[in-house]
Protein backbone atom coordinates (compact mmCIF):
# COMPACT_ATOMS: atom_id res chain seq x y z
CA UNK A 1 -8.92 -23.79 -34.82
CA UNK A 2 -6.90 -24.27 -31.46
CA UNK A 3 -4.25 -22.32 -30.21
CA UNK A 4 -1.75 -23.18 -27.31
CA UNK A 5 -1.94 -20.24 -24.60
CA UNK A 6 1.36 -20.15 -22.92
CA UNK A 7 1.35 -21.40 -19.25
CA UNK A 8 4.91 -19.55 -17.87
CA UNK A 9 3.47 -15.86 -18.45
CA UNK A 10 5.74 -15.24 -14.98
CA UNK A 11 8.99 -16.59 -15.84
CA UNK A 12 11.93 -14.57 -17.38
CA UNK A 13 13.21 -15.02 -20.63
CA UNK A 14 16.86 -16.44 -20.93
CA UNK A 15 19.16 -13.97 -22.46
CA UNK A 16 22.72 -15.50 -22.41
CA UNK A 17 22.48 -19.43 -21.50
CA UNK A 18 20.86 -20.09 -18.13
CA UNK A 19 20.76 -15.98 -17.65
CA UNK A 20 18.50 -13.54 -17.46
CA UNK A 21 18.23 -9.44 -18.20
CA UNK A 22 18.11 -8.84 -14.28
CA UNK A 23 21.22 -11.59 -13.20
CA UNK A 24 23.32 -10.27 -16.23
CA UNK A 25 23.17 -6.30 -15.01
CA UNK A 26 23.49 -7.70 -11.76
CA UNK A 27 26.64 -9.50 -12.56
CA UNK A 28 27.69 -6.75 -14.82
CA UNK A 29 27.51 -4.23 -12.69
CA UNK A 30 29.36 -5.97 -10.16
CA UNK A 31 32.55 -7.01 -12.59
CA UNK A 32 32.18 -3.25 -13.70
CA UNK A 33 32.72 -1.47 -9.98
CA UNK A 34 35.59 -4.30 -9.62
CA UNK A 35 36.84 -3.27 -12.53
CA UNK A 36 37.03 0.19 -11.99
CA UNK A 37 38.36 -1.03 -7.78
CA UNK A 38 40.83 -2.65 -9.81
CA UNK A 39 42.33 0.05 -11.30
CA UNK A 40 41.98 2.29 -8.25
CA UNK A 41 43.25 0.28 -5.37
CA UNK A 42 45.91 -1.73 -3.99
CA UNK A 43 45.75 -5.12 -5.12
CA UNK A 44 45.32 -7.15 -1.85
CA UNK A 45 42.65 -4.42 -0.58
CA UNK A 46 40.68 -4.73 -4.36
CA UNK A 47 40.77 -8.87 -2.98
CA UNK A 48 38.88 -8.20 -0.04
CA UNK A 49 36.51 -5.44 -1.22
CA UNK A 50 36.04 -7.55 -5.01
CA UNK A 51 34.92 -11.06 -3.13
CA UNK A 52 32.41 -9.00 -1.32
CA UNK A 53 31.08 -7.17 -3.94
CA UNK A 54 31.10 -9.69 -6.41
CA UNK A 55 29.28 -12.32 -3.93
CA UNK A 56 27.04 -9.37 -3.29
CA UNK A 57 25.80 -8.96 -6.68
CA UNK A 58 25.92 -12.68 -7.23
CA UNK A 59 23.51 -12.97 -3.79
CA UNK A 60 21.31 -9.87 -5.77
CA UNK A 61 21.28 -12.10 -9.05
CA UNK A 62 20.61 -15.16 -7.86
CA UNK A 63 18.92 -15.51 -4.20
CA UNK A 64 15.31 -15.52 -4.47
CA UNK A 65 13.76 -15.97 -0.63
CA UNK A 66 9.80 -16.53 -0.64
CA UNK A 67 9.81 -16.42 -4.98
CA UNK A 68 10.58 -12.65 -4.57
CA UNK A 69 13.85 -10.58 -5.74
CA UNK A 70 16.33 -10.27 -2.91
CA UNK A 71 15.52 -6.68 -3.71
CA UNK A 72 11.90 -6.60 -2.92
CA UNK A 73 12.39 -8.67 -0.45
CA UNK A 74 15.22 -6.03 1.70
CA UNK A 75 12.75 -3.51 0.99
CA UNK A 76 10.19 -5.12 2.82
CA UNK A 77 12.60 -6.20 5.94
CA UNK A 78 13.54 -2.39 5.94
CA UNK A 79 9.81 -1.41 5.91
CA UNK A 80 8.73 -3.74 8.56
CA UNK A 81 11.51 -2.88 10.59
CA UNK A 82 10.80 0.45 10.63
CA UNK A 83 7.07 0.26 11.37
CA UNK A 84 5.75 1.09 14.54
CA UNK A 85 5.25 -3.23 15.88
CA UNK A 86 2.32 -2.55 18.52
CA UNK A 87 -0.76 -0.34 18.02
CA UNK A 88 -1.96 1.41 20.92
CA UNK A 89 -5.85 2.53 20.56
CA UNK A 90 -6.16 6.08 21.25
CA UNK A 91 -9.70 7.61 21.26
CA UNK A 92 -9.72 10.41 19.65
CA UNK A 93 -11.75 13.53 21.09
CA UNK A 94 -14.30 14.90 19.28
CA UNK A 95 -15.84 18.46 18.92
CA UNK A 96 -19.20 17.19 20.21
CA UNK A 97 -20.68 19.02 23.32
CA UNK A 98 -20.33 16.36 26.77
CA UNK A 99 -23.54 13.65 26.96
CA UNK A 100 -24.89 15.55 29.81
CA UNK A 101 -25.67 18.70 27.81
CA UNK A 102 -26.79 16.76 24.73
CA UNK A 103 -29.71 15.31 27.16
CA UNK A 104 -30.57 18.13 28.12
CA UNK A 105 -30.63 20.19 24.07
CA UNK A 106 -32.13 17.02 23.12
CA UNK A 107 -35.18 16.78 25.78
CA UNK A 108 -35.74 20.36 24.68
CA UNK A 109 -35.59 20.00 21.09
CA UNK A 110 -37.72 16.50 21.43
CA UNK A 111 -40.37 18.92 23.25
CA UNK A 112 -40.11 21.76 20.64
CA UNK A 113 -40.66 18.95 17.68
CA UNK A 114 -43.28 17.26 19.80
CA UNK A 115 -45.30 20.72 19.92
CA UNK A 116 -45.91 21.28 16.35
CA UNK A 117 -47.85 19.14 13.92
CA UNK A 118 -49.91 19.43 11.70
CA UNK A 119 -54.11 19.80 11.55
CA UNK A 120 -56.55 18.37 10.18
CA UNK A 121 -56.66 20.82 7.42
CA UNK A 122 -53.23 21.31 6.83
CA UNK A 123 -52.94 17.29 6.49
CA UNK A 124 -55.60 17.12 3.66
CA UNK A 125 -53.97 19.78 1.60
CA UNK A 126 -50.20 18.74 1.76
CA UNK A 127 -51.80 15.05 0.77
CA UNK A 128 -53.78 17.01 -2.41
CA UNK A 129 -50.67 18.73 -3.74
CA UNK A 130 -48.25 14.86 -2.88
CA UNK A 131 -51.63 13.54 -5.16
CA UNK A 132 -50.76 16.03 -7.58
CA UNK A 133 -47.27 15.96 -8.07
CA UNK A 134 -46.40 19.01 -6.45
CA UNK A 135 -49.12 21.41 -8.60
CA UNK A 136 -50.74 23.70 -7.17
């Protein structure tokens, strides 16, 4: 038995005609705060301040650049405008002593390591107790 696996996982389902959930609160909300202008203010200042609210929320319902949200998409102008545009490398200093005194610990430490080792006898019995798994 086949079934058909939807291909459109991505797109929004249609609420009211051609609209979607998003574009209708968009829309909504926008006829809502000119509604409320409306009431509020004088009627040739609600003109002015409803054309550019309502073309706002129309540009928020229906203005998709690069297949994003005009949301998303402000949020990432703001976030790349306020990010630092050139790195400058720093080096960073570190709690390490200066090379020329590591040489010098080192040579000695080299010559203290160098110094001890093992004997003959000492060899054969750490290989007898690796041989037998650490027993004694």
């Amino acid at each position: 038995m086949r079934f058909k696996v939807p291909k459109d996982v991505d797109i929004e389902d249609r609420i009211v005609g051609p609209l979607t959930v998003k574009q209708l609160v968009w829309l909504g909300g926008g006829g809502g705060i000119c509604l409320l202008l409306w009431k509020l203010i004088e009627f040739q200042v609600f003109v002015f301040v409803g054309i550019v609210i309502m073309s706002l929320s129309a540009a928020f319902a229906f203005v998709r650049p690069y297949n994003q949200s005009l949301v998303a998409f402000c949020g990432s102008v703001l976030l790349y405008l306020s990010k630092p545009k050139l790195y400058i490398w720093r080096r960073i200093e570190m709690a390490f002593p200066k090379s020329n005194q590591t040489a010098r610990n080192s040579k000695n430490d080299l010559i203290m390591v160098m110094k001890k080792g093992l004997s003959a006898s000492e060899a054969e019995g750490l290989a007898e107790t690796l041989d037998a798994s650490g027993k004694s």
